[in-house]
N, C-alpha and C. Protein backbone atom coordinates (compact mmCIF):
# COMPACT_ATOMS: atom_id res chain seq x y z
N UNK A 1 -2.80 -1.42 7.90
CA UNK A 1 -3.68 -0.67 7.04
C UNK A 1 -4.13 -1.57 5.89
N UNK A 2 -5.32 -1.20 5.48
CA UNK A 2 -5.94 -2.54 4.36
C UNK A 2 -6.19 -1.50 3.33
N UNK A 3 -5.89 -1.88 2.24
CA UNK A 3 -6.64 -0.75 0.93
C UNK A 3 -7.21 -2.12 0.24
N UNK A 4 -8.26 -0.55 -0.66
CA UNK A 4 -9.21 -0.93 -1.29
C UNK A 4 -8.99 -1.07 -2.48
N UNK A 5 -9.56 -2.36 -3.50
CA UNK A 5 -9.27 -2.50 -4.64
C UNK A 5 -10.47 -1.72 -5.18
N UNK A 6 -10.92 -1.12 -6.43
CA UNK A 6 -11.84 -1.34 -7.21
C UNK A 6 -11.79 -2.06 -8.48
N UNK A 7 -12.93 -2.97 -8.85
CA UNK A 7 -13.05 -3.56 -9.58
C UNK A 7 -13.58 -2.90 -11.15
N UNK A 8 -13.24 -3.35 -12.08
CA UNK A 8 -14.50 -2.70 -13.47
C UNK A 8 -14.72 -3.98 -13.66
N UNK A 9 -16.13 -3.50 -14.47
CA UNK A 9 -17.24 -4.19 -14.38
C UNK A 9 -16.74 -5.67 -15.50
N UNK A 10 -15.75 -5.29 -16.13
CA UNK A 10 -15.51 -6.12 -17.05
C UNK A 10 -14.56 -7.62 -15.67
N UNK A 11 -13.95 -6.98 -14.83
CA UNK A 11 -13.23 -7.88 -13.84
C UNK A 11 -14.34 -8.48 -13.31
N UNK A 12 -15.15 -8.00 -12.74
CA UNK A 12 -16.30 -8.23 -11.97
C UNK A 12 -16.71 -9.55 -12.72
N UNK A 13 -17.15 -9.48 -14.05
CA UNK A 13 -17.91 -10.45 -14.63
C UNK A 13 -17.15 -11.41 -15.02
N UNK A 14 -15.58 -10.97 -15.13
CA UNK A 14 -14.51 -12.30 -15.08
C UNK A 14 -14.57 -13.35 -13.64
N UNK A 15 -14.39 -12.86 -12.40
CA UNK A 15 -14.20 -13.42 -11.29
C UNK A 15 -15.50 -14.29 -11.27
N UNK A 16 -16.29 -13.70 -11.23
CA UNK A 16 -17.87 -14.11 -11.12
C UNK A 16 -18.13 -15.63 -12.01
N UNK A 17 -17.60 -15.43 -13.37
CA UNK A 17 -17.61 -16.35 -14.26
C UNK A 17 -16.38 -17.48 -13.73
N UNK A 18 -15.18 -17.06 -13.36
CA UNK A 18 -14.20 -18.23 -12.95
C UNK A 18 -15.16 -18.98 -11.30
N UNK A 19 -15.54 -18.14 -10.31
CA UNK A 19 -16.29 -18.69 -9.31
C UNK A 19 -17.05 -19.61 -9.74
N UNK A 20 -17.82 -20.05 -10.72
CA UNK A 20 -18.49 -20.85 -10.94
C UNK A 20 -17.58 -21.88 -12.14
N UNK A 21 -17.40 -21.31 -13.19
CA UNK A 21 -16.36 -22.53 -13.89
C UNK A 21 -15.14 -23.05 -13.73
N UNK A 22 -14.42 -22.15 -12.87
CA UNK A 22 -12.81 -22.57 -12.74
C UNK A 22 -12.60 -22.15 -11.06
N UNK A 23 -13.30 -22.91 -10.31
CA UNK A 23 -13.25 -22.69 -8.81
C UNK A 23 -11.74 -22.30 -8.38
N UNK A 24 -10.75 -22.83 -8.83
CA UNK A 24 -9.42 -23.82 -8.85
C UNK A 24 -8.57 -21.54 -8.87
N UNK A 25 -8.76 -21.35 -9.94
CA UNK A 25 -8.33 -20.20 -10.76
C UNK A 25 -9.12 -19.16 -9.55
N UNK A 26 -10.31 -19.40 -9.20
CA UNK A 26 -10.93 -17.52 -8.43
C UNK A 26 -10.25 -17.72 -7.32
N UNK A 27 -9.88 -19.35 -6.50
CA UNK A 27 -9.13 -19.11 -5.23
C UNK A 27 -7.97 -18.80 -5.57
N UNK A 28 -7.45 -18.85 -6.71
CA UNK A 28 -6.33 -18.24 -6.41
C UNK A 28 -5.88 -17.06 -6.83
N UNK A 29 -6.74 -16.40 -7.48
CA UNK A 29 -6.82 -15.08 -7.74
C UNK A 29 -7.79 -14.17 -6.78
N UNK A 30 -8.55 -14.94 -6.00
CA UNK A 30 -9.24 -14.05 -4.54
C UNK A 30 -7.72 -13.85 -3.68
N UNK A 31 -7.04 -14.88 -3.52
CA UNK A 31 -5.56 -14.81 -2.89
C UNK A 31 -4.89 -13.93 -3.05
N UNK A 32 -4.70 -13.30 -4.54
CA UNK A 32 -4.08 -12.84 -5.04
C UNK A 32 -4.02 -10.88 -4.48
N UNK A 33 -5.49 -10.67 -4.48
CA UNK A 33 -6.24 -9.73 -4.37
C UNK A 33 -6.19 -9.27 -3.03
N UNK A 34 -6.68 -10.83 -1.92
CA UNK A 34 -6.46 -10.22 -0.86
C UNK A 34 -5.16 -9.69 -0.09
N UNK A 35 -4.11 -10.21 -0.44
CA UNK A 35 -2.74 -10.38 -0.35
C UNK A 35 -2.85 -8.66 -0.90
N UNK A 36 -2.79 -8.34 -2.16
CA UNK A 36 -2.90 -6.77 -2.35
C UNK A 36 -3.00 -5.37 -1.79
N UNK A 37 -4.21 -6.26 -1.19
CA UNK A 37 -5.36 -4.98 -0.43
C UNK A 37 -4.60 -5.45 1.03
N UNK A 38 -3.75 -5.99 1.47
CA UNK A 38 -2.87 -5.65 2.74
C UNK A 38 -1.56 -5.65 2.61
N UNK A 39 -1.15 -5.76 1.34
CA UNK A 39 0.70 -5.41 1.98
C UNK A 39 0.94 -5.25 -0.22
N UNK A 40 0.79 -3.93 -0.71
CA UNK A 40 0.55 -3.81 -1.66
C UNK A 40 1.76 -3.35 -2.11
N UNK A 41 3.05 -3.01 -1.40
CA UNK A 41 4.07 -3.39 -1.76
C UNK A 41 5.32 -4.54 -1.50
N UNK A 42 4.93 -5.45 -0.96
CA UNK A 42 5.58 -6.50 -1.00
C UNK A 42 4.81 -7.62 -1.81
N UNK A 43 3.89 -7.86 -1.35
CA UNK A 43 2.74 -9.17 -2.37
C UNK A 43 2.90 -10.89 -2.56
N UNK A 44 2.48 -11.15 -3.04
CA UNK A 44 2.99 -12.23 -3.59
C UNK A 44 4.00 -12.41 -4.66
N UNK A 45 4.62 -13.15 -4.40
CA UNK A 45 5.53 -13.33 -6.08
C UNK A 45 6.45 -12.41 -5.75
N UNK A 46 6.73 -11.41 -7.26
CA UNK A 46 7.68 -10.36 -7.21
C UNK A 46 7.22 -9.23 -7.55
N UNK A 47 6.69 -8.37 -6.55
CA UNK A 47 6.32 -7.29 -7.38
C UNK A 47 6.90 -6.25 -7.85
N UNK A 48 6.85 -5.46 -8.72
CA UNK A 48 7.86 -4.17 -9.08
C UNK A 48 7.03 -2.83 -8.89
N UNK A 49 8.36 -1.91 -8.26
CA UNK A 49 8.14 -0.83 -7.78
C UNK A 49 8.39 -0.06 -8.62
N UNK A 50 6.63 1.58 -8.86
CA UNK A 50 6.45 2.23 -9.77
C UNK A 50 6.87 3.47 -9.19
């Protein structure tokens, strides 16, 4: 099962802005995201359970 993130508009214009100045930083926060939106309780790293 894949879930869906939504973004606000304020994220939106962050990612958008690292895609072009900090290439380095959006791949690894596109990673981050996609990793999310398929296994949103295990993840990357450590995540904690709410």
């Amino acid at each position: 099962m894949i879930y869906t993130i939504e973004y606000s508009r304020e994220a939106d214009r962050t990612l958008r802005k690292w895609k072009k100045s900090n290439p380095q930083l959006f791949k690894k926060a596109t990673k981050i995201l996609m990793d999310i939106m398929q296994h949103p309780r295990t993840g990357l790293g450590h995540p904690e359970a709410k």
